[in-house]
Protein backbone atom coordinates (compact mmCIF):
# COMPACT_ATOMS: atom_id res chain seq x y z
CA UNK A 1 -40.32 80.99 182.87
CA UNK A 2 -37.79 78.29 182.76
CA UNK A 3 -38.46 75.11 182.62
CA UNK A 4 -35.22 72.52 182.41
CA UNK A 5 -35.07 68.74 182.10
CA UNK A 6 -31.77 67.41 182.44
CA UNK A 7 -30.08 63.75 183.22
CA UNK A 8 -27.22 65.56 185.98
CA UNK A 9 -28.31 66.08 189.40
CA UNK A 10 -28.84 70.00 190.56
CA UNK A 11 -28.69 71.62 193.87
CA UNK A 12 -31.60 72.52 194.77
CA UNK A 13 -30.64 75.87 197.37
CA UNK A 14 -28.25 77.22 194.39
CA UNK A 15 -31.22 76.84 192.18
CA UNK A 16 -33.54 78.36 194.68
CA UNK A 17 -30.93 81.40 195.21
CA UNK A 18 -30.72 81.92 191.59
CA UNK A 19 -34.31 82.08 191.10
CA UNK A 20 -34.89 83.83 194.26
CA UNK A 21 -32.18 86.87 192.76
CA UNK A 22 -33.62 87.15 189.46
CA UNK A 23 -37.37 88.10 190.55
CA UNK A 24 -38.26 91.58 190.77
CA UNK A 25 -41.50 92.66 192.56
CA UNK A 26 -42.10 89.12 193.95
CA UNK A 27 -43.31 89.02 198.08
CA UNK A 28 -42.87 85.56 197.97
CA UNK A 29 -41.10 82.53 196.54
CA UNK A 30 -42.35 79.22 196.97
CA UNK A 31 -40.33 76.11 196.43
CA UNK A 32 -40.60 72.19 196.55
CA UNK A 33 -38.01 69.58 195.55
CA UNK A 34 -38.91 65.90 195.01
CA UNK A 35 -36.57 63.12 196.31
CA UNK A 36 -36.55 59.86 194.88
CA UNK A 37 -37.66 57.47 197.69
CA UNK A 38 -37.10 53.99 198.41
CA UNK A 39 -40.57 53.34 199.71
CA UNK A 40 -39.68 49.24 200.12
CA UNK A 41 -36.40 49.44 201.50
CA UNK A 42 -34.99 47.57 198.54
CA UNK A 43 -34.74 50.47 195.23
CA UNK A 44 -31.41 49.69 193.20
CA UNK A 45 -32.52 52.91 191.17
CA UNK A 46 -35.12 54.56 188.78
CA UNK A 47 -35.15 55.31 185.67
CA UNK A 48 -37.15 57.80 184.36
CA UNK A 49 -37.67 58.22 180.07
CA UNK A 50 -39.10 60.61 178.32
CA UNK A 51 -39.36 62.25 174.73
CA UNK A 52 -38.00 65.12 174.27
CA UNK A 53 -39.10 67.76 172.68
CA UNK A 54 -42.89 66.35 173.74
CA UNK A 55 -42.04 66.64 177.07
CA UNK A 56 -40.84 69.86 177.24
CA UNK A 57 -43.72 71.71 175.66
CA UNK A 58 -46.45 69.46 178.08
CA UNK A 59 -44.41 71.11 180.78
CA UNK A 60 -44.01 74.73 178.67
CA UNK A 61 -48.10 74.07 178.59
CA UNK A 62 -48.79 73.43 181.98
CA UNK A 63 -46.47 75.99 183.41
CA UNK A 64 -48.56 78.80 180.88
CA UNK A 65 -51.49 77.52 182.66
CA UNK A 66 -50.44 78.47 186.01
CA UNK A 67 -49.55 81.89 184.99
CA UNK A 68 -52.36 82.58 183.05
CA UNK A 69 -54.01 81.60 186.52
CA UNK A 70 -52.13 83.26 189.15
CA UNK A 71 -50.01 86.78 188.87
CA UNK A 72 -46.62 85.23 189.05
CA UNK A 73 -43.11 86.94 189.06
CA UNK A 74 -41.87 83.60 187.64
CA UNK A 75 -42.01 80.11 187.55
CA UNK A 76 -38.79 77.53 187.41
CA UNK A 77 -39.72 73.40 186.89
CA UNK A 78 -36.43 71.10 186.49
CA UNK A 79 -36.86 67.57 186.34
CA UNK A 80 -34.35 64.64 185.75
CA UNK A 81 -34.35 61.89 183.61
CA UNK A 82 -32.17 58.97 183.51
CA UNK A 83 -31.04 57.02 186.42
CA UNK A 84 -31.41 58.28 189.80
CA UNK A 85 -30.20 56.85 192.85
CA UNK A 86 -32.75 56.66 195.88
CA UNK A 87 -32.60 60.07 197.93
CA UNK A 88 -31.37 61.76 194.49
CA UNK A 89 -33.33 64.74 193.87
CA UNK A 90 -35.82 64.46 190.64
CA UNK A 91 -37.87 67.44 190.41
CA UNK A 92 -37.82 71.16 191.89
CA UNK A 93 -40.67 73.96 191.48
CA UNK A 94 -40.62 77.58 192.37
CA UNK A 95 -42.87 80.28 191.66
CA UNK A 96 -42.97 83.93 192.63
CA UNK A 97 -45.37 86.52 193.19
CA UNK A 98 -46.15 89.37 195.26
CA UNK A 99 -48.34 87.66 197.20
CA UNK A 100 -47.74 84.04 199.05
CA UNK A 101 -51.59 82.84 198.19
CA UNK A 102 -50.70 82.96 195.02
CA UNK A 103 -47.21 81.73 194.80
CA UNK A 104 -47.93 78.15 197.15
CA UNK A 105 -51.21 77.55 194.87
CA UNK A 106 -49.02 77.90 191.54
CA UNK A 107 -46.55 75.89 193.32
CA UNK A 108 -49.07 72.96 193.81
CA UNK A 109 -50.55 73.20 190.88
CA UNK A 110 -47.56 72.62 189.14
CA UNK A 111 -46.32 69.41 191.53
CA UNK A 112 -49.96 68.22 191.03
CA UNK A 113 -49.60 68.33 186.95
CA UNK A 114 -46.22 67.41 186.46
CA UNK A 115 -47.43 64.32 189.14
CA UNK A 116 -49.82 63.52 186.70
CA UNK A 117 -49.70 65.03 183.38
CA UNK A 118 -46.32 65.35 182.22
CA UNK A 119 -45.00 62.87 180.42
CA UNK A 120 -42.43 61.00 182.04
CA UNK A 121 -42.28 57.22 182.20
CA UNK A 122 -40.68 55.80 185.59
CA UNK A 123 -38.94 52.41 186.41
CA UNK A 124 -37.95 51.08 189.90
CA UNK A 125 -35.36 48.73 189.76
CA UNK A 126 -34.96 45.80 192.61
CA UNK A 127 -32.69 43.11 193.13
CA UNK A 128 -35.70 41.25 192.09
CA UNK A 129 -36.00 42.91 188.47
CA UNK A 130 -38.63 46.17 187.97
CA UNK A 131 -41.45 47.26 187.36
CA UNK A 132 -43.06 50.82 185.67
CA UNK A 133 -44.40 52.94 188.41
CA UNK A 134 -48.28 52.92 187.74
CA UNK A 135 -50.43 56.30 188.45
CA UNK A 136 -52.42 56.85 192.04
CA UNK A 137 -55.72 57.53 192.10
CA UNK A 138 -54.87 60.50 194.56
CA UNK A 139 -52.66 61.87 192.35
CA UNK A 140 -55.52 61.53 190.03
CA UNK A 141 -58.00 63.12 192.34
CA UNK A 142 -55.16 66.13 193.44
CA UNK A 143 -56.22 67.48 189.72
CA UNK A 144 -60.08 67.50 190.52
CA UNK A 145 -59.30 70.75 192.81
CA UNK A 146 -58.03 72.53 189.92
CA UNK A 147 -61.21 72.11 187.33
């Protein structure tokens, strides 16, 4: 299990080679990397805060969870904080396991908490000023599956 959160930007195919490398018995590897997007046309940047320390044991937490729940090889979650230029990458998964059922339901499982759950606080900044990024209900409702 590894679980990173870091201010400097990654590349994401080194990351998924590395991860890919280290797993023994794994069938499958499933990854996902979040971009930040500039859904308006007119994002300066985000900034995303958190507490750390807090936020890495939420994350610790959630990625236990998805091992106690699926027979995984491993499990990698890095996610930035700081400030992030649009079409920066912010977050990766990637879970193994011998089987692929088992490694793209960890996968979302993870993206679904971490969407939710984890305890990040995110800022979009404009020209105009900013604003905190509210929750979705769908991201909301994405956990219902899970229960």
């Amino acid at each position: 299990m590894n679980v990173r959160l870091q201010e400097e930007r990654f590349a994401a195919g080194e990351e998924l080679d590395a991860f890919t490398a280290a797993q023994r018995g794994a069938g499958a590897v499933v990854s996902f990397t979040g971009i930040t997007r500039d859904v308006a046309g007119s994002l300066a940047h985000m900034e995303i805060e958190h507490y750390p320390g807090m936020t890495e044991r939420a994350i610790r937490g959630i990625v236990d969870e998805a091992k106690g729940r699926w027979p995984l090889t491993g499990a990698l979650v890095i996610h930035r904080y700081g400030r992030l230029a649009p079409e920066e990458p912010i977050m990766m998964v990637a879970t193994a396991s011998a089987h692929r059922v088992a490694a793209f339901e960890a996968a979302e499982f993870l993206m679904d908490y971490l969407k939710s759950r984890a305890p990040f606080w995110k800022k979009e900044v404009t020209a105009d000023g900013s604003d905190w990024v509210a929750a979705k209900d769908e991201d909301e409702a994405a956990l219902d599956r899970w229960s």
